[in-house]
C-alpha atoms as a PDB file:
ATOM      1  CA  UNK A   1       7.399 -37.840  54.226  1.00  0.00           C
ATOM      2  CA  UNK A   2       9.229 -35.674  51.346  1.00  0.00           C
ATOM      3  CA  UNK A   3      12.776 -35.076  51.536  1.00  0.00           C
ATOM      4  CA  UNK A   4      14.307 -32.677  54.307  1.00  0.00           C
ATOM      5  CA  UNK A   5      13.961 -29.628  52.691  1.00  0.00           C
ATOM      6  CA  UNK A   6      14.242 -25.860  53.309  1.00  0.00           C
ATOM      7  CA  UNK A   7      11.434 -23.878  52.410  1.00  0.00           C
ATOM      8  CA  UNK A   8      12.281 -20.557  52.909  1.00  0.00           C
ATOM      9  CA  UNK A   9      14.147 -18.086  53.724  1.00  0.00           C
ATOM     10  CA  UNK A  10      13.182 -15.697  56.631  1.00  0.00           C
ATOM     11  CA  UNK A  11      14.119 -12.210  57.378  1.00  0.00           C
ATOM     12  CA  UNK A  12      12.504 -10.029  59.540  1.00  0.00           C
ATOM     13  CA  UNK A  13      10.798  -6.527  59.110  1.00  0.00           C
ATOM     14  CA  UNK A  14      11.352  -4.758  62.170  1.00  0.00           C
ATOM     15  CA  UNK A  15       8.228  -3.231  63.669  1.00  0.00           C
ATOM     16  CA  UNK A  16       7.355  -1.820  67.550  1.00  0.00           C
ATOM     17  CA  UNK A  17       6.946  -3.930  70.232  1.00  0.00           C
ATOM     18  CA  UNK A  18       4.754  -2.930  72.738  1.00  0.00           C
ATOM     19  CA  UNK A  19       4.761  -6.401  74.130  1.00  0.00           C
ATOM     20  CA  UNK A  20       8.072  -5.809  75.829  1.00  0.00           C
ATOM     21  CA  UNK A  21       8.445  -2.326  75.837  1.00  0.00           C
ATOM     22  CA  UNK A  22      11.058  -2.088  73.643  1.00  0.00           C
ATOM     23  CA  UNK A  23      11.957   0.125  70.290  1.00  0.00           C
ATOM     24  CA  UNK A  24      11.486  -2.733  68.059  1.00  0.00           C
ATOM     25  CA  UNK A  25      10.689  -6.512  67.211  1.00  0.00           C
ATOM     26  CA  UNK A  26      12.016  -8.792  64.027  1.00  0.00           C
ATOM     27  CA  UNK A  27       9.489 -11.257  64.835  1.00  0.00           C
ATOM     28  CA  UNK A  28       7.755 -10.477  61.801  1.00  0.00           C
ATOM     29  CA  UNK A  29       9.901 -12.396  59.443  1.00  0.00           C
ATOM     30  CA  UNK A  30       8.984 -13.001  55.630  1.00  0.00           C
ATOM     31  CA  UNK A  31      10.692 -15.495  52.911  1.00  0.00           C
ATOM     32  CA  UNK A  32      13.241 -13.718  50.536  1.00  0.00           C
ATOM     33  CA  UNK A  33      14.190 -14.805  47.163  1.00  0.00           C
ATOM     34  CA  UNK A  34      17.522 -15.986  46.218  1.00  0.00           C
ATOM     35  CA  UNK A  35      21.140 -16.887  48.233  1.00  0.00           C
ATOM     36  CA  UNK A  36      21.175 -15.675  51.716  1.00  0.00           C
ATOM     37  CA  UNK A  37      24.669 -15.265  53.804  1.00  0.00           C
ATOM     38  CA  UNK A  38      24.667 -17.473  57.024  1.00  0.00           C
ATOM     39  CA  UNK A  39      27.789 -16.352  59.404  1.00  0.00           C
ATOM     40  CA  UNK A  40      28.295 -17.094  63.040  1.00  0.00           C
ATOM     41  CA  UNK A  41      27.449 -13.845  64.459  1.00  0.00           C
ATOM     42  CA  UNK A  42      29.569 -13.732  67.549  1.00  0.00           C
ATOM     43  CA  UNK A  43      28.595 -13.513  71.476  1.00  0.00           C
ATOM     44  CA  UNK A  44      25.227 -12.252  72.344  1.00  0.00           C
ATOM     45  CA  UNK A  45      24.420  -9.294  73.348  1.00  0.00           C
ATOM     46  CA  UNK A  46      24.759  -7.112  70.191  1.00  0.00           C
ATOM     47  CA  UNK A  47      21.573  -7.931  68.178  1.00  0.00           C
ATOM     48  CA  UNK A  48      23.713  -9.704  65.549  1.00  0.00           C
ATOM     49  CA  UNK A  49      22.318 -12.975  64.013  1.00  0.00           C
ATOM     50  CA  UNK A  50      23.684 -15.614  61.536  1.00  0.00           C
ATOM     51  CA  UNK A  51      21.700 -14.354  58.607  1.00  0.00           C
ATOM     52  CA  UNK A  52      22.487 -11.415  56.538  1.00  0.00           C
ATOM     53  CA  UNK A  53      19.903  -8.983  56.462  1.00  0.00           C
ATOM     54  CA  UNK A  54      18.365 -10.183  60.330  1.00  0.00           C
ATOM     55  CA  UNK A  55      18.851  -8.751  63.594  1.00  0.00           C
ATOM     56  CA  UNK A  56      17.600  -9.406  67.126  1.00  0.00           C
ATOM     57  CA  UNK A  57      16.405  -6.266  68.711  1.00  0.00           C
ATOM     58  CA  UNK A  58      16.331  -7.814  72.343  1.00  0.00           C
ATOM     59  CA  UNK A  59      19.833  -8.122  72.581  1.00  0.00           C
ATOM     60  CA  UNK A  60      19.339  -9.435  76.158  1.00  0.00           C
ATOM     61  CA  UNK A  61      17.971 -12.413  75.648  1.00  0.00           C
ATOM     62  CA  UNK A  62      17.968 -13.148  71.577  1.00  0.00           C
ATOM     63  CA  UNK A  63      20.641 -13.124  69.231  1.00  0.00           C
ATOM     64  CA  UNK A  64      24.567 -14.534  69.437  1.00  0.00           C
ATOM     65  CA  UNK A  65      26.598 -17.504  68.462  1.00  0.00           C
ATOM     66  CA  UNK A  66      23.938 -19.951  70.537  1.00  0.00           C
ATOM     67  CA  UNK A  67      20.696 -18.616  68.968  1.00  0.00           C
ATOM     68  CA  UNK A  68      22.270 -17.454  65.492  1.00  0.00           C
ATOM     69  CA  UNK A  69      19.135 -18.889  63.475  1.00  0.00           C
ATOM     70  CA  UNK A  70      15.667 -20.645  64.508  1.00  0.00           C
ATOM     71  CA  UNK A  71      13.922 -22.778  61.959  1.00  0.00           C
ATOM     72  CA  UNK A  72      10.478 -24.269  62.621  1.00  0.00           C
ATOM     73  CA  UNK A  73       8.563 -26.715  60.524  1.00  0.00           C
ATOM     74  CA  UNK A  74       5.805 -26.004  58.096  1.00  0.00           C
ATOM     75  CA  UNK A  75       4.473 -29.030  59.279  1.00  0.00           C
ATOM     76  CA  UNK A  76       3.987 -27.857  62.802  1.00  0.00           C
ATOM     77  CA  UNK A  77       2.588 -24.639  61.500  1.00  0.00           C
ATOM     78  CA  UNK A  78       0.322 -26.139  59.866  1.00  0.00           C
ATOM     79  CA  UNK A  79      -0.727 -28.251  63.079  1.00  0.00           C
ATOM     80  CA  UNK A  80      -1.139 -24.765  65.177  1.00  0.00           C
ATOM     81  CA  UNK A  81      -2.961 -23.713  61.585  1.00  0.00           C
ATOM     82  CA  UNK A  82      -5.805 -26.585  62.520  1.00  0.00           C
ATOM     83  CA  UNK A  83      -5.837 -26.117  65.677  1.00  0.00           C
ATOM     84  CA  UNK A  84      -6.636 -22.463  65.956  1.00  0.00           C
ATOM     85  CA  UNK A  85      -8.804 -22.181  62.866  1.00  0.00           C
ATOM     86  CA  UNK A  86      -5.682 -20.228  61.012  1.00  0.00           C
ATOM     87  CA  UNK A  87      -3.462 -20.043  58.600  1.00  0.00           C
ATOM     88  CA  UNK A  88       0.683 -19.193  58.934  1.00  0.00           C
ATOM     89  CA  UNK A  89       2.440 -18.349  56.694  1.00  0.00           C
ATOM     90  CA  UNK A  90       6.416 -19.260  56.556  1.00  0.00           C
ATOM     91  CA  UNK A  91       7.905 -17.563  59.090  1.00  0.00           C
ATOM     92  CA  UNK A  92       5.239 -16.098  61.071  1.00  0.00           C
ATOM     93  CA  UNK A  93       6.581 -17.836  64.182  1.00  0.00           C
ATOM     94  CA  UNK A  94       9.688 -16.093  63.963  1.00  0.00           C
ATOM     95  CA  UNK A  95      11.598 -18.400  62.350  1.00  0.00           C
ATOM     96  CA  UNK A  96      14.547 -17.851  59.847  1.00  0.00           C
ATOM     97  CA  UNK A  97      14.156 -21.496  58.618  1.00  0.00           C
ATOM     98  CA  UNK A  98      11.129 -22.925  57.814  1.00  0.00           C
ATOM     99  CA  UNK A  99      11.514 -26.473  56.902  1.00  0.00           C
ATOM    100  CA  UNK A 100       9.539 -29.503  55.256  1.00  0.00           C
ATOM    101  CA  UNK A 101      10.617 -33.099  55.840  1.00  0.00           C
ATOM    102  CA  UNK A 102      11.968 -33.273  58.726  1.00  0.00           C
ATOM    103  CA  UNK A 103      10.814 -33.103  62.586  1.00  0.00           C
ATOM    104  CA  UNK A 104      12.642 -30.810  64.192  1.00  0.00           C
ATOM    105  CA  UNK A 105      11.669 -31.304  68.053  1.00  0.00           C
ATOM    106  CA  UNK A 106      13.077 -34.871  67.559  1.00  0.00           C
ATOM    107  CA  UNK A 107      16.395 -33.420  66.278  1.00  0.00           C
ATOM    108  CA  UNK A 108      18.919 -33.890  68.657  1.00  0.00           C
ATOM    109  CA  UNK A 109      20.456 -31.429  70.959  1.00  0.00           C
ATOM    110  CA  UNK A 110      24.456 -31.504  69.191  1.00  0.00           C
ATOM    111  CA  UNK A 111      22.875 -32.801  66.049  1.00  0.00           C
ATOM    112  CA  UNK A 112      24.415 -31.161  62.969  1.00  0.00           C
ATOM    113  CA  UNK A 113      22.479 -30.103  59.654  1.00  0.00           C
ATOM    114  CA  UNK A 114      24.391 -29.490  56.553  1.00  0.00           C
ATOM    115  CA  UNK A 115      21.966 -26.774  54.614  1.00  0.00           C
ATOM    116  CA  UNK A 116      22.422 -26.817  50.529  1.00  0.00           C
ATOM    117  CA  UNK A 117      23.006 -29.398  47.605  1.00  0.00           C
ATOM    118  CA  UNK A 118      26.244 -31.675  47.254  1.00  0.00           C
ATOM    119  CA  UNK A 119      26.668 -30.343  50.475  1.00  0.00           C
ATOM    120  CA  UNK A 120      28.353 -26.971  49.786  1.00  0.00           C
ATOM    121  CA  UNK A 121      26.293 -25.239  52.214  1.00  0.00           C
ATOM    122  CA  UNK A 122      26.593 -24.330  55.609  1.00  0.00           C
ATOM    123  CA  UNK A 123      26.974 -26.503  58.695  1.00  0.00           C
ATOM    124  CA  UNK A 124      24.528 -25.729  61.653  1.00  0.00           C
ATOM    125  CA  UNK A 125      24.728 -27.448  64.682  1.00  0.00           C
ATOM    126  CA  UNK A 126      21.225 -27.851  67.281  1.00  0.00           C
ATOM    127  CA  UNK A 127      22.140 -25.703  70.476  1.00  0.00           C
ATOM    128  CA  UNK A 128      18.425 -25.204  72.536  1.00  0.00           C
ATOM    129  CA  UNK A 129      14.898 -24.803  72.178  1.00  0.00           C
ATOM    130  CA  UNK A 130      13.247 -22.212  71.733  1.00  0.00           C
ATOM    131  CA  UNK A 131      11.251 -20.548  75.184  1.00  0.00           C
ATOM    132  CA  UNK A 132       8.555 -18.776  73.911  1.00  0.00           C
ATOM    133  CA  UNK A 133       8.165 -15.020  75.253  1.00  0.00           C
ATOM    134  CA  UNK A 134       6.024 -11.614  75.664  1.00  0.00           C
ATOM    135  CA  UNK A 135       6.527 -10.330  72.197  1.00  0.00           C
ATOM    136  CA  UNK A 136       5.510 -14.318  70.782  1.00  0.00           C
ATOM    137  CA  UNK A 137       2.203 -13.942  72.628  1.00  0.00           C
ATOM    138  CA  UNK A 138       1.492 -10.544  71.947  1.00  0.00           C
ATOM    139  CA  UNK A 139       2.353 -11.369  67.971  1.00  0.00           C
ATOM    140  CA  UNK A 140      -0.009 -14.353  67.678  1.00  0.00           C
ATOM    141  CA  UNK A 141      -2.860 -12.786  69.800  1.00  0.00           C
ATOM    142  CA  UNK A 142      -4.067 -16.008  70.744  1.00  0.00           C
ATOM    143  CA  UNK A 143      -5.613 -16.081  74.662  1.00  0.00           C
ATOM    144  CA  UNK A 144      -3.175 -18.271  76.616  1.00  0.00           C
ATOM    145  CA  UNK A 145      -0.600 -18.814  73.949  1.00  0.00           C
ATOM    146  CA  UNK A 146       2.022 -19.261  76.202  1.00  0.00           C
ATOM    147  CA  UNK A 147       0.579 -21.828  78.234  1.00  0.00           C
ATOM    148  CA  UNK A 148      -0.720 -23.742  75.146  1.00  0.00           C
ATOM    149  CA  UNK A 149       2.556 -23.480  73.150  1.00  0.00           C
ATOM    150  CA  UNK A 150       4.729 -24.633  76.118  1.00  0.00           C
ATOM    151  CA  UNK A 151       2.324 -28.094  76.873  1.00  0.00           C
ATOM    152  CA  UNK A 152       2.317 -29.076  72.912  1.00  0.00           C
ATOM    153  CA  UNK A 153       6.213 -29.102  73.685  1.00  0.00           C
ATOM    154  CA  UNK A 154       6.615 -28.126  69.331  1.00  0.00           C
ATOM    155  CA  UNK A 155       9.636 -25.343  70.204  1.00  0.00           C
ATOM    156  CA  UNK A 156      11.600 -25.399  67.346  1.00  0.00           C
ATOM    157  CA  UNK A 157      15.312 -25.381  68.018  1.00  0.00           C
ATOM    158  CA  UNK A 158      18.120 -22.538  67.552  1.00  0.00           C
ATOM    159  CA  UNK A 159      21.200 -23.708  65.568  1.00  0.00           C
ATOM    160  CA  UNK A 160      24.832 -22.320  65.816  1.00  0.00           C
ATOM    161  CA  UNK A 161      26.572 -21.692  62.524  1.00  0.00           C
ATOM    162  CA  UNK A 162      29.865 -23.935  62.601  1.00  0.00           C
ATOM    163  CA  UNK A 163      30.693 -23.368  58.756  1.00  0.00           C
ATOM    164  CA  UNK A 164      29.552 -20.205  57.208  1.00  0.00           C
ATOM    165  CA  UNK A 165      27.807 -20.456  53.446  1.00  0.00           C
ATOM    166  CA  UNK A 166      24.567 -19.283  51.554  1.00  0.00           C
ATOM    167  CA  UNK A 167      21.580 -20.867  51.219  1.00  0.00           C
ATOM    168  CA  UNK A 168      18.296 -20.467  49.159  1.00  0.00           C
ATOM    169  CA  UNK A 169      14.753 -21.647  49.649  1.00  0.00           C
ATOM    170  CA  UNK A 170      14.816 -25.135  47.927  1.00  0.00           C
ATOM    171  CA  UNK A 171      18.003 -26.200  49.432  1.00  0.00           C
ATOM    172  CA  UNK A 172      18.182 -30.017  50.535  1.00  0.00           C
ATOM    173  CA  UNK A 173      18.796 -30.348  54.862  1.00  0.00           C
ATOM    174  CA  UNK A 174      21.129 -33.622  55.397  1.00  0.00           C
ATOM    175  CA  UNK A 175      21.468 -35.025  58.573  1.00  0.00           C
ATOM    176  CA  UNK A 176      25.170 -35.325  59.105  1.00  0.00           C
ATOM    177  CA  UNK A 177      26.062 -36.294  62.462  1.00  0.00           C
ATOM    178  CA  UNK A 178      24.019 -37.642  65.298  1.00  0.00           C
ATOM    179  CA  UNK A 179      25.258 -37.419  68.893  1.00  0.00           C
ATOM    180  CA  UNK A 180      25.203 -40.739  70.872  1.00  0.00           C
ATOM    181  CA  UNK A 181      22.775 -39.334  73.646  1.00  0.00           C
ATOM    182  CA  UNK A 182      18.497 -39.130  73.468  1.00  0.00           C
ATOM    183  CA  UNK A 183      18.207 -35.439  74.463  1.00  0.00           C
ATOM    184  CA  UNK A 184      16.079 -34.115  71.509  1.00  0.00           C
ATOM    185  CA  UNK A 185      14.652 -30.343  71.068  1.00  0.00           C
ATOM    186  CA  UNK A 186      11.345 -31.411  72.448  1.00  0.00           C
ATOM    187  CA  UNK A 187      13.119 -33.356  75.575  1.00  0.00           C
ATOM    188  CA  UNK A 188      15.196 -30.213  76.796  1.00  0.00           C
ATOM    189  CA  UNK A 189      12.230 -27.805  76.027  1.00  0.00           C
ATOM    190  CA  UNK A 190      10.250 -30.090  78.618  1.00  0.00           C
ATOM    191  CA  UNK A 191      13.204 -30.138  81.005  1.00  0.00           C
ATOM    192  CA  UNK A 192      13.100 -25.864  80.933  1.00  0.00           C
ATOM    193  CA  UNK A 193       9.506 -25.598  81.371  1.00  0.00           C
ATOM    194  CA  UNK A 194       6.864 -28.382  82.734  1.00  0.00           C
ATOM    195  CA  UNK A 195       9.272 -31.676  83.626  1.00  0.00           C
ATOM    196  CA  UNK A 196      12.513 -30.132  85.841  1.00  0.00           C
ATOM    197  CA  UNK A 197      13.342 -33.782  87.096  1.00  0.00           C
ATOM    198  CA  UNK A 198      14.877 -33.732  83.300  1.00  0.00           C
ATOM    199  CA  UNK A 199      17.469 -30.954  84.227  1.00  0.00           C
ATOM    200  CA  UNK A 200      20.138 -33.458  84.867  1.00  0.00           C
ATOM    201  CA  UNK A 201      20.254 -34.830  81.543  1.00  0.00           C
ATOM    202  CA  UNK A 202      21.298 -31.127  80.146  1.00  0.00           C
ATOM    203  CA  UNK A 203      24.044 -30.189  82.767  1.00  0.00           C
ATOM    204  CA  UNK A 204      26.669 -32.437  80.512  1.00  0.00           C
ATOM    205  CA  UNK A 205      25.587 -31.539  76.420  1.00  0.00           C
ATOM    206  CA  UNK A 206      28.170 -29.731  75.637  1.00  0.00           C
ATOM    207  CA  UNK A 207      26.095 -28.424  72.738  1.00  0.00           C
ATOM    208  CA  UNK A 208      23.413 -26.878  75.305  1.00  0.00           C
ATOM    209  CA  UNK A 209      24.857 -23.142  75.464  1.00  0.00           C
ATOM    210  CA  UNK A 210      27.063 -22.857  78.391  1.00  0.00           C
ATOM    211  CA  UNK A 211      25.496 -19.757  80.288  1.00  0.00           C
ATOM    212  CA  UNK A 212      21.882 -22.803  80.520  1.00  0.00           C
ATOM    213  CA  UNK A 213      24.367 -25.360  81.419  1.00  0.00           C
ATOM    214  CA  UNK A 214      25.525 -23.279  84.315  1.00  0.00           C
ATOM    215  CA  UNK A 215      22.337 -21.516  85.247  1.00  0.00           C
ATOM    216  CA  UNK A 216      21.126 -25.288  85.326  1.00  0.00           C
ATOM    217  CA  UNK A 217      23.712 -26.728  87.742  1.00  0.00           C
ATOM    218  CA  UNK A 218      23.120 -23.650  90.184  1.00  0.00           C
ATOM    219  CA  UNK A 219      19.520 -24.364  90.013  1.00  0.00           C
ATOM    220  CA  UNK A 220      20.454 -28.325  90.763  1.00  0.00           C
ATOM    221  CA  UNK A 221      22.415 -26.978  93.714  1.00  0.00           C
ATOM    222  CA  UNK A 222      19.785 -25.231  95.536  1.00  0.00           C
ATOM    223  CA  UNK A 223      17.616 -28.534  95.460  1.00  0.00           C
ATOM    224  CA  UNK A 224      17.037 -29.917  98.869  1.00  0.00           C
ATOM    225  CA  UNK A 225      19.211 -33.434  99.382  1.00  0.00           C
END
């Protein structure tokens, strides 16, 4: 396998969304050229994002310190590519980070990326998985994307900004730190969607964003005993 590497840079061009009824989408992101700010962009609920130039436009549900960027891996584009007779390019999925080298449903939910060379870059930290959604089926047009997407268990995972920088398509990713647990991107995505006995390894992450750690324990609760 190459070297982790980023491979673009996404940002989106907002467009309508009929999907979910709202003004607009930035699911159509495309790679820019050159540095690209990455901030934390604060608590959700105002569209901001931790790129410069990016926006969420369901503030609701995307956006915020927790979901600041979402990089998926050319490789795993280029296994949906196969199987559905297409071809996607970087950052059709949505993505802000499309990466080579490195599998990024095995990445660990805590586990923190350093982004750029001799390490001057950013520092990103894995917070979730992504949960696919209206607008991501409508956008692919693909009959029962959802349900497809969700069993091949390939989310992608949000990262929180923890040190701001710029970085560039080209840029090396370096693992630096590991948490001493198992729960991976893919792992918690299952747990959320098909495999709920896995809840009760997310209740305790303290990387998982704290509004799903809560929403999980109340969901725990209401289980029969």
């Amino acid at each position: 396998m190459p070297p982790a590497t980023l491979l673009s840079v996404n940002i989106g061009h907002p467009r309508p969304n009929p999907w979910k009824r709202l003004p607009a989408t930035g699911i159509d992101k495309r790679p820019v050229t050159g540095p690209v700010r990455v901030t934390a962009p604060g608590p959700k609920g105002t569209g901001a994002v931790g790129l410069a130039g990016d926006r969420a436009h369901d503030v609701k549900h995307h956006g915020g310190d927790d979901q600041a960027l979402y990089a998926y891996a050319r490789e795993d584009l280029d296994h949906w590519g196969r199987a559905l007779g297409r071809t996607f390019a970087d950052g059709f999925f949505g993505e802000n980070l499309t990466t080579t080298g490195i599998d990024v449903n095995a990445a660990l939910i805590g586990e923190r990326w350093r982004i750029g060379a001799a390490g001057t870059g950013p520092l990103l930290e894995i917070s979730c998985p992504r949960i696919p959604c209206a607008t991501f089926a409508g956008w692919l047009e693909e009959a029962g994307w959802l349900r497809r997407f969700t069993r091949e268990a390939l989310p992608g995972p949000y990262l929180r900004v923890l040190e701001p920088g710029e970085i560039r398509a080209g840029d090396p990713v370096d693992v630096v730190h590991r948490p001493g647990h198992e729960v991976t991107v893919a792992v918690s995505f299952r747990a959320l969607t098909t495999e709920p006995d896995l809840l009760p390894r997310l209740v305790d992450l303290d990387a998982f964003p704290a509004e799903d750690r809560a929403a999980i324990r109340r969901r725990l609760d209401r289980r029969p005993h």
